[in-house]
N, C-alpha and C. Protein backbone atom coordinates (compact mmCIF):
# COMPACT_ATOMS: atom_id res chain seq x y z
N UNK A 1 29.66 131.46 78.21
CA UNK A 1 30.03 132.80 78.58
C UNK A 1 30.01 133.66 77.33
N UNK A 2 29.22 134.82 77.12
CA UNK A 2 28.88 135.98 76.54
C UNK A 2 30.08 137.39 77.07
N UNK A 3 30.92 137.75 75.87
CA UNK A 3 31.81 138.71 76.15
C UNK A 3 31.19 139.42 74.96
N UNK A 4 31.26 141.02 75.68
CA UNK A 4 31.50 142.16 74.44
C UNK A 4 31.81 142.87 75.28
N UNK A 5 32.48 143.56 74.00
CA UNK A 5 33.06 145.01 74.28
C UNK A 5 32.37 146.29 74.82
N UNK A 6 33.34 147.02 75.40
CA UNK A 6 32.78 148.13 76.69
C UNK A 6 32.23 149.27 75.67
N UNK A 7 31.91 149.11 74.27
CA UNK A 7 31.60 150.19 73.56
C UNK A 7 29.75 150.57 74.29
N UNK A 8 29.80 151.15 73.81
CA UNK A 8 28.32 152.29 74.30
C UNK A 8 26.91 151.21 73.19
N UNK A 9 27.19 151.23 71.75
CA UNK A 9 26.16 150.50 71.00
C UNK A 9 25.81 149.27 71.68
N UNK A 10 27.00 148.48 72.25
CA UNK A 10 26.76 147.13 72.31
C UNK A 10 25.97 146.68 73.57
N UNK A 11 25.55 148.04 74.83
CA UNK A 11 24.92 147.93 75.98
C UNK A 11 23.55 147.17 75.40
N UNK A 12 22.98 147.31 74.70
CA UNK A 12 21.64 146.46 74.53
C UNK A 12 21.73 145.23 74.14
N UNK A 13 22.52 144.57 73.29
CA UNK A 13 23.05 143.48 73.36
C UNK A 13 23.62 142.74 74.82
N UNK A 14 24.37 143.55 75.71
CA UNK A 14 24.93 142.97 77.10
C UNK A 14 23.88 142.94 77.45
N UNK A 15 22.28 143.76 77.38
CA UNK A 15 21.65 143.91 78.63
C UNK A 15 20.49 142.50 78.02
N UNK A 16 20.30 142.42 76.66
CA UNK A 16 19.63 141.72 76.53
C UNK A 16 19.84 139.62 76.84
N UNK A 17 21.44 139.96 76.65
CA UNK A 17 22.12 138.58 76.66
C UNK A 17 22.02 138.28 78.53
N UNK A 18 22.46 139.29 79.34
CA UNK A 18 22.18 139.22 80.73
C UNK A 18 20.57 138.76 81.26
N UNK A 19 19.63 139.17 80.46
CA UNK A 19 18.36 138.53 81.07
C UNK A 19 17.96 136.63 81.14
N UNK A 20 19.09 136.30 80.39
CA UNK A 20 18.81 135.13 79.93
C UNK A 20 19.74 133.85 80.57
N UNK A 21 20.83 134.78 81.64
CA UNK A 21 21.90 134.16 82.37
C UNK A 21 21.55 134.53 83.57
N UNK A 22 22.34 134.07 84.56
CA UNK A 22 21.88 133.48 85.29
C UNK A 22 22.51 134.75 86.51
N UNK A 23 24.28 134.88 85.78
CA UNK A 23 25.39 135.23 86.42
C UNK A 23 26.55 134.60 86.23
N UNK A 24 27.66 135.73 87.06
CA UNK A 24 28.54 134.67 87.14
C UNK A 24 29.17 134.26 88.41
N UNK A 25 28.25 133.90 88.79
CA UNK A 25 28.26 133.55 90.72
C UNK A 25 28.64 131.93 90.47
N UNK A 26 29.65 131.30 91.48
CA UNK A 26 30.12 130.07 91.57
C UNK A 26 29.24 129.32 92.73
N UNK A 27 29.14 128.32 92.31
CA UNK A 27 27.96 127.60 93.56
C UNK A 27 28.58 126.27 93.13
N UNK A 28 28.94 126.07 94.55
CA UNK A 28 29.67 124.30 94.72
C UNK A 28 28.65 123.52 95.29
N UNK A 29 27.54 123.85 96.16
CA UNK A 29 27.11 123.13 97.60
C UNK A 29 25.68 122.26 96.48
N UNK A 30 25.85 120.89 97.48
CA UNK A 30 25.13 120.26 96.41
C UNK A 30 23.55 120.57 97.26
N UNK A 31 23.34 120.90 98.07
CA UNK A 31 22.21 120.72 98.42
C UNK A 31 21.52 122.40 99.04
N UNK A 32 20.02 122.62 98.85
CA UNK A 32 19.21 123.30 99.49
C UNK A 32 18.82 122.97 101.17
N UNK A 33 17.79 124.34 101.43
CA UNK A 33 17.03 123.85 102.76
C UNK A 33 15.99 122.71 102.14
N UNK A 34 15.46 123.33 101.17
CA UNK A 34 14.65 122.17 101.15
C UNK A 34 14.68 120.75 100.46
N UNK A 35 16.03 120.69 99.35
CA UNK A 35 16.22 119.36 99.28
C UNK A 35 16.94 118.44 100.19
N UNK A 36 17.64 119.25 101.21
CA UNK A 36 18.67 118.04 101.67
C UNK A 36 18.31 116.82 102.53
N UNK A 37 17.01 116.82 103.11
CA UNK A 37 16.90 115.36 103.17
C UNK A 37 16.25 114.27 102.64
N UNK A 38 15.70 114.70 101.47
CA UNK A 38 15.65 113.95 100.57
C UNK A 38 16.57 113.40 99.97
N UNK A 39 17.41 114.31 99.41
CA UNK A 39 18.52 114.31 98.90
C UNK A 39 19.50 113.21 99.70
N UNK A 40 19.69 113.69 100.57
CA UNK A 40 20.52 112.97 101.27
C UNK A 40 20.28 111.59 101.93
N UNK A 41 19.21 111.26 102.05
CA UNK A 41 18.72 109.89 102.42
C UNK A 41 18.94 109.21 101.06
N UNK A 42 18.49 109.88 100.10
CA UNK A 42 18.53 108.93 98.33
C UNK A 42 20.39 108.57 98.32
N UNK A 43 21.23 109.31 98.76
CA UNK A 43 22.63 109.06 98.88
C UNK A 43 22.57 108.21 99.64
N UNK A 44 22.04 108.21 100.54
CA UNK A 44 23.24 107.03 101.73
C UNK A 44 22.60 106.02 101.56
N UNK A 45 21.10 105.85 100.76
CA UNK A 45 20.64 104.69 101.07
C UNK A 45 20.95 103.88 99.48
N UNK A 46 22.30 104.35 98.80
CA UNK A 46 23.07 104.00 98.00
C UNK A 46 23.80 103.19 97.95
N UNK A 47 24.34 103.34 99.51
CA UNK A 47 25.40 102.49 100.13
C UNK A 47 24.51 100.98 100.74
N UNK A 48 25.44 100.22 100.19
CA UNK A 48 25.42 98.72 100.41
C UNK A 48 24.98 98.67 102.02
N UNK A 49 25.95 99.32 102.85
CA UNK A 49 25.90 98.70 104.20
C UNK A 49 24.05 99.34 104.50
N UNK A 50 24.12 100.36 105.07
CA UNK A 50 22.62 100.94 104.77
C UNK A 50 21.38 100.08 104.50
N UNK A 51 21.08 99.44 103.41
CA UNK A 51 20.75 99.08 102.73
C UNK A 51 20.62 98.20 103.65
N UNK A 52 21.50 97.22 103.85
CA UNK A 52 21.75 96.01 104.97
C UNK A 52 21.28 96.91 106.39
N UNK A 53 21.44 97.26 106.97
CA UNK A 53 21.10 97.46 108.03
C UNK A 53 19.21 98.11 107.79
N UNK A 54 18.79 98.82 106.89
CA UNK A 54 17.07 98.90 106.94
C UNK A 54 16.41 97.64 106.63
N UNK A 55 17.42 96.68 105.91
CA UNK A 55 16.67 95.38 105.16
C UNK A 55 16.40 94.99 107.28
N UNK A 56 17.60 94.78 107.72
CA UNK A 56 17.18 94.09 109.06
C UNK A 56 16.03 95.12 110.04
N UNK A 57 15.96 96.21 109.68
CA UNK A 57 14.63 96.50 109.97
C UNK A 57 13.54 96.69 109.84
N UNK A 58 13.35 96.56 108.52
CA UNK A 58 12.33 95.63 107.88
C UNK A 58 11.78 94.36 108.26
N UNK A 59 12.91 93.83 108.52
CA UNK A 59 12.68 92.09 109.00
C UNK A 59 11.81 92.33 110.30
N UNK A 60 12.95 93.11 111.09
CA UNK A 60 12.68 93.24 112.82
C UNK A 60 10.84 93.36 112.74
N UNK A 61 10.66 94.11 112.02
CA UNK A 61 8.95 94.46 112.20
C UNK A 61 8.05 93.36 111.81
N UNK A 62 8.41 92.41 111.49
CA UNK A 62 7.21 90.57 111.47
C UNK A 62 7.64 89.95 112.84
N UNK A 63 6.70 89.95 113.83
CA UNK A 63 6.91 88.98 114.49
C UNK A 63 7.78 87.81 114.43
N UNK A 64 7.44 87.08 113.47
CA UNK A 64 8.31 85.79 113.31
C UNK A 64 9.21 85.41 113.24
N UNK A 65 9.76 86.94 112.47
CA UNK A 65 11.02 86.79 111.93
C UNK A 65 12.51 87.46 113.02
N UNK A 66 11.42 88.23 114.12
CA UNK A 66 11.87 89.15 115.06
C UNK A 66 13.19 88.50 116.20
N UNK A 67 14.83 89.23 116.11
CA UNK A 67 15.03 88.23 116.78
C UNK A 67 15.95 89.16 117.63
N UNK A 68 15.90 90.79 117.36
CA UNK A 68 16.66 91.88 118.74
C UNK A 68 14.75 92.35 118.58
N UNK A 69 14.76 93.24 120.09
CA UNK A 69 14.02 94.40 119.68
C UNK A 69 13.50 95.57 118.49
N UNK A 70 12.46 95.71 117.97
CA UNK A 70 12.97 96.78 117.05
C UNK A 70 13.69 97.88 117.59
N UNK A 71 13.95 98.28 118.64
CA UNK A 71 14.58 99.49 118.58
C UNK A 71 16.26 99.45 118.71
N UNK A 72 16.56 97.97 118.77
CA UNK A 72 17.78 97.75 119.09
C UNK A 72 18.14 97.56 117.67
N UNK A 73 17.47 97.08 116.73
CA UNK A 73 17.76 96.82 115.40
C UNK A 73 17.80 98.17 114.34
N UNK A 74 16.82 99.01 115.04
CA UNK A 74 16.99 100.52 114.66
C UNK A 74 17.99 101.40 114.75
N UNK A 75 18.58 100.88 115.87
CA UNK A 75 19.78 102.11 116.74
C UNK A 75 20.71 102.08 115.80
N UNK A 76 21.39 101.19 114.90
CA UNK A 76 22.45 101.22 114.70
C UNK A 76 22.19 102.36 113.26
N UNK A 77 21.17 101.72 112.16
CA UNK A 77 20.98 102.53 111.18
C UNK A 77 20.92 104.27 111.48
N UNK A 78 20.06 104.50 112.62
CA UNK A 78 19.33 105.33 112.67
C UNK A 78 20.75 106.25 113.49
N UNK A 79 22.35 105.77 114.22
CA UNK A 79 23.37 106.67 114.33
C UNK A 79 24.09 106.80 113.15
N UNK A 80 24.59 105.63 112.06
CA UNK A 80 24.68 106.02 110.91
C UNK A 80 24.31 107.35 109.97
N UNK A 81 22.80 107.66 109.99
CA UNK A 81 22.64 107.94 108.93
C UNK A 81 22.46 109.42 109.42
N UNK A 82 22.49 109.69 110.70
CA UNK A 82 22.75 110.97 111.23
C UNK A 82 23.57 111.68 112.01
N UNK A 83 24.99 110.87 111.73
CA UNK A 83 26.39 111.13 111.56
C UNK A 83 26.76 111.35 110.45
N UNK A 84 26.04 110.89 109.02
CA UNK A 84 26.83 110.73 107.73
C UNK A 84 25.76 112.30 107.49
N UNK A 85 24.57 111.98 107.45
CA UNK A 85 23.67 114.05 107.69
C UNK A 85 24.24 115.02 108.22
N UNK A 86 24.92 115.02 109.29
CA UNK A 86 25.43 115.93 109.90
C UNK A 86 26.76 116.27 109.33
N UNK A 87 27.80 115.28 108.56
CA UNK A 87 28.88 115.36 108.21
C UNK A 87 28.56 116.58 107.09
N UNK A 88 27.69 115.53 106.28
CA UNK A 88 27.18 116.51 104.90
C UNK A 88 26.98 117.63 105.42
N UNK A 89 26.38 117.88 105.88
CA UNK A 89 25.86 119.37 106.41
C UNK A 89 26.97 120.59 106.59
N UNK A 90 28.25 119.86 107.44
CA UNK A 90 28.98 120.43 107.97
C UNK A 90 29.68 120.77 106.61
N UNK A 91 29.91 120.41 105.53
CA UNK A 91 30.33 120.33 104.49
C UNK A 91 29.64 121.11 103.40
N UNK A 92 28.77 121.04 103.31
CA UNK A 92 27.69 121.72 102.44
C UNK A 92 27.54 123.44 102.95
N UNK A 93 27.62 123.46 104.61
CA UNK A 93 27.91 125.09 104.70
C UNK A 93 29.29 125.51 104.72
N UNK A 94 29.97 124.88 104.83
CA UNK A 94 31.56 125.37 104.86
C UNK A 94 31.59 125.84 102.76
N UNK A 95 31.39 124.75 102.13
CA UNK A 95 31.33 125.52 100.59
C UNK A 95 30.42 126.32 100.15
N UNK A 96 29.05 126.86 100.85
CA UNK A 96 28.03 127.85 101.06
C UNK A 96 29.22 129.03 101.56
N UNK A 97 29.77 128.99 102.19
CA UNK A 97 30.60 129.85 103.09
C UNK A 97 31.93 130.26 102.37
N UNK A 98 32.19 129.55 101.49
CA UNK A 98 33.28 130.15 100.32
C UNK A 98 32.54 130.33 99.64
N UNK A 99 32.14 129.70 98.64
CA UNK A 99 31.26 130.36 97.84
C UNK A 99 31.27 131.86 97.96
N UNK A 100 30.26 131.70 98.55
CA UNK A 100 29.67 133.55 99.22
C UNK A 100 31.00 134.69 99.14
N UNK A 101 31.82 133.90 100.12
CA UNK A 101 32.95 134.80 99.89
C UNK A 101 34.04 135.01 98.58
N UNK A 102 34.10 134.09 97.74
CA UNK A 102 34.27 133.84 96.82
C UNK A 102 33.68 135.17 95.42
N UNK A 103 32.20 134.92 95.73
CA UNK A 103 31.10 136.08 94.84
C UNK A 103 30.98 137.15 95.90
N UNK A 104 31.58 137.08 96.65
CA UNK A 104 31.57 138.70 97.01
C UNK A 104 32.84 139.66 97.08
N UNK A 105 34.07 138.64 96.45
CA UNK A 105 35.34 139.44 96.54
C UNK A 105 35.67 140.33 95.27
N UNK A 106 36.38 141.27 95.41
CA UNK A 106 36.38 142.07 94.20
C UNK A 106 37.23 141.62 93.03
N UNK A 107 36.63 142.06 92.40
CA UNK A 107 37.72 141.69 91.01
C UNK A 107 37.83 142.74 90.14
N UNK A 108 39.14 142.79 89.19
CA UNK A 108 39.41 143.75 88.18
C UNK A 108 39.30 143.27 86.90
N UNK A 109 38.37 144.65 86.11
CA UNK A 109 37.96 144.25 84.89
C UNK A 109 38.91 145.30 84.23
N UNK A 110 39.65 144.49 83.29
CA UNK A 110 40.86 145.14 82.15
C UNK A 110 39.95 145.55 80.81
N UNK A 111 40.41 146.72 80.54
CA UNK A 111 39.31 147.21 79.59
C UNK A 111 40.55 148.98 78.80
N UNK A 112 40.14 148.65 77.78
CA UNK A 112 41.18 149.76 76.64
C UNK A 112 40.71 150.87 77.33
């Protein structure tokens, strides 16, 4: 963070130090439109259980080794991981949603 004073000389200095920042807007939400399911599959498929449940559908797809349906071996991963998406989601716009309100509330600047 870049502070100067409200003097008149120092505007080219503020204006020049401002091209190079960003703001000072607060952003919590970990994810975009376009990263979050990437994003979010690289998370869950973090988790141990996950992990265990695609390994068995992996398996499910060799004949040999085949011993539910694939789609019965699918079902379970495939409510998992779009209950734990949807959670995120619900989560990710609720702090989109402060945020916002957050950078759009007013504030007072103390100044001589």
């Amino acid at each position: 963070r870049i502070v100067f004073p409200g003097s008149g000389r120092q505007w080219e200095d503020w204006k020049q130090a401002s091209t190079f920042r960003s703001g000072n807007r607060i952003q919590t939400t970990k994810y975009t439109w376009l990263t979050f399911l990437p994003q979010n599959l690289f998370e869950q498929f973090h988790r141990l259980g996950n992990l265990y449940f695609f390994f068995l559908v992996v398996l499910s797809w060799f004949p040999q080794v085949e011993v539910f349906h694939r789609e019965v071996t699918l079902l379970p991963l495939v409510v998992v991981l779009l209950a734990s998406m949807i959670k995120d989601a619900i989560e990710d716009y609720r702090k989109h949603q402060y945020d916002k309100a957050i950078n759009s509330s007013k504030t007072r600047v103390y100044d001589k």
